[in-house]
Protein backbone atom coordinates (compact mmCIF):
# COMPACT_ATOMS: atom_id res chain seq x y z
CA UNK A 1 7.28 -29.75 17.36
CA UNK A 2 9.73 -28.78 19.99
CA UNK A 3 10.14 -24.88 20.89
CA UNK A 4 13.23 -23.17 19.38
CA UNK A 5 15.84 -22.09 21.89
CA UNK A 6 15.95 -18.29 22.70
CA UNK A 7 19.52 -17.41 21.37
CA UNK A 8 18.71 -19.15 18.33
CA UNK A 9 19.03 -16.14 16.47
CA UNK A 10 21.77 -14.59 18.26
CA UNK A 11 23.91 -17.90 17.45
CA UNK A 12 22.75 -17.99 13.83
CA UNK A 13 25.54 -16.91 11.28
CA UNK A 14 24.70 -13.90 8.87
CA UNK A 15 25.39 -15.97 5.98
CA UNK A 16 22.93 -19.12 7.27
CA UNK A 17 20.23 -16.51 7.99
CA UNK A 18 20.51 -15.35 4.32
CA UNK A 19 20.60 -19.15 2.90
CA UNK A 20 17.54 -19.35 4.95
CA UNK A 21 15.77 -16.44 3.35
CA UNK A 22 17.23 -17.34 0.10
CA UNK A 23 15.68 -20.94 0.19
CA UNK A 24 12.73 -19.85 1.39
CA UNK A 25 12.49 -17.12 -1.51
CA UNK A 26 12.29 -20.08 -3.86
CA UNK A 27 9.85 -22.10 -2.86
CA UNK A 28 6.27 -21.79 -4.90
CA UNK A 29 3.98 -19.40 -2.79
CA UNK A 30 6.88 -16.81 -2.85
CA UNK A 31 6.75 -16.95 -6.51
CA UNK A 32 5.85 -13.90 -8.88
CA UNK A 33 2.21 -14.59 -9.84
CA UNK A 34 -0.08 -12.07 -11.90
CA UNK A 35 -2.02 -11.67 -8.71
CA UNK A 36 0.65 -10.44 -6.66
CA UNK A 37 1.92 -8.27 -9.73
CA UNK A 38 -1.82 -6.91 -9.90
CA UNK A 39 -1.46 -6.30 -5.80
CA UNK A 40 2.51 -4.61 -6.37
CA UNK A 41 1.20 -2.18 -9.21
CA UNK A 42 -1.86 -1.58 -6.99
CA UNK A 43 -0.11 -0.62 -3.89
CA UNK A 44 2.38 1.69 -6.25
CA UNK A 45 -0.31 3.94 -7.99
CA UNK A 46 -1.97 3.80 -4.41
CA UNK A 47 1.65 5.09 -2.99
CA UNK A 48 1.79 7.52 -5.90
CA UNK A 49 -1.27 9.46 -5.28
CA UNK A 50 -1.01 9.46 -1.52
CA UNK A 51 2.63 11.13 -2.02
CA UNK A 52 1.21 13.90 -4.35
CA UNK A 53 -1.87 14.80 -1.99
CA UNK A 54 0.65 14.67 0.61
CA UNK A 55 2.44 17.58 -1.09
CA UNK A 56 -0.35 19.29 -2.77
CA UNK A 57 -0.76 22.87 -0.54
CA UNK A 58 -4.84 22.24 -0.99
CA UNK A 59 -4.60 18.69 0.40
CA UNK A 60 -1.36 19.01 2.84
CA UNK A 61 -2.47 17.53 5.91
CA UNK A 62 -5.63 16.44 5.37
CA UNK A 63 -6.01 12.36 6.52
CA UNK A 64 -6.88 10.66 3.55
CA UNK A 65 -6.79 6.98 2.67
CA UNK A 66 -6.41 6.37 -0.33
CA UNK A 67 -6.68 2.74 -1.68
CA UNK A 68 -6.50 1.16 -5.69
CA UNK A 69 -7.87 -1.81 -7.04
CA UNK A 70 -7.29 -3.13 -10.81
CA UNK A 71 -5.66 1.01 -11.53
CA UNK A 72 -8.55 2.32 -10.27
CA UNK A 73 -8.28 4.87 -6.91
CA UNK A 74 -10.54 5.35 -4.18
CA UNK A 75 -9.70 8.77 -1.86
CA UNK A 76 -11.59 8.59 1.21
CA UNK A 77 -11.63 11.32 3.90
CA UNK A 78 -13.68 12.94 6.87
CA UNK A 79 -15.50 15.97 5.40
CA UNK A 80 -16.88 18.49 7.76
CA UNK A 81 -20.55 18.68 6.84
CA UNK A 82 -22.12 20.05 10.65
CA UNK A 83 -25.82 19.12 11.79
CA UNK A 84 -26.41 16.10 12.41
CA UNK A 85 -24.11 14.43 9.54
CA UNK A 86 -20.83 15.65 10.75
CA UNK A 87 -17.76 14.16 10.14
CA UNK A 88 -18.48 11.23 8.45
CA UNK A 89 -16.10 9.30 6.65
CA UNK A 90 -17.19 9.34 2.74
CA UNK A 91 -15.43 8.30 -0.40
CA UNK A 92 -14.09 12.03 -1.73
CA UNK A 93 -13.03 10.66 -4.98
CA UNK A 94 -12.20 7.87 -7.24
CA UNK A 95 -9.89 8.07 -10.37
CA UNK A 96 -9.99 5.98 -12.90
CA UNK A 97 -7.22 5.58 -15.94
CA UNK A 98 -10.40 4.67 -18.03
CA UNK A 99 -11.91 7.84 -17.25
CA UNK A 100 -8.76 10.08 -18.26
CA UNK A 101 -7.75 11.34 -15.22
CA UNK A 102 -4.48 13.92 -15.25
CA UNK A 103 -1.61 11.75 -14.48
CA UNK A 104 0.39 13.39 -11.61
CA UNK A 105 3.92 14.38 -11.80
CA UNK A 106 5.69 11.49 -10.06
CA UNK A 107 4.05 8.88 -12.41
């Protein structure tokens, strides 16, 4: 396969670039699949619940990550224990639909 010139891009017409996109939008591993539904809702409660601890005066600046997997979130922080077991990195909290958790106020 031969290298692509370096102005290819710059020489490329805005509405070849969005053919190109377009066509490659259509082919099969670009394709809706429940997986990657599953992964979009995911990342979206994930988003959710990061944006709300983010504005939440008790959890305001804190560095959380917060992760979900099948609707269920994981919070995980560093919590300031001293002795010899300070600041680990533990899971704070996981929240679970099943369980009944409040829903927060952008959901």
């Amino acid at each position: 396969m031969r290298p692509l010139p370096d102005n290819l891009f710059e020489k490329t017409r805005n509405e070849t670039a969005c053919e190109l996109i377009i066509c490659a939008l259509n082919q099969p591993e670009f394709q809706e699949s429940p997986q990657s539904q599953a992964i979009i809702e995911d990342f979206h409660l994930a988003s959710l619940v990061k944006a709300e601890l983010a504005g939440h005066d008790q959890t305001k600046g804190l560095e959380l990550e917060v992760k979900s997997e099948k609707g269920i979130v994981r919070i995980t922080g560093s919590i300031q224990t001293g002795g010899i077991f300070s600041n680990r990195r533990r899971s704070i909290c996981t929240l679970s639909p099943l369980l009944g958790f409040p829903p927060f106020a952008g959901m």
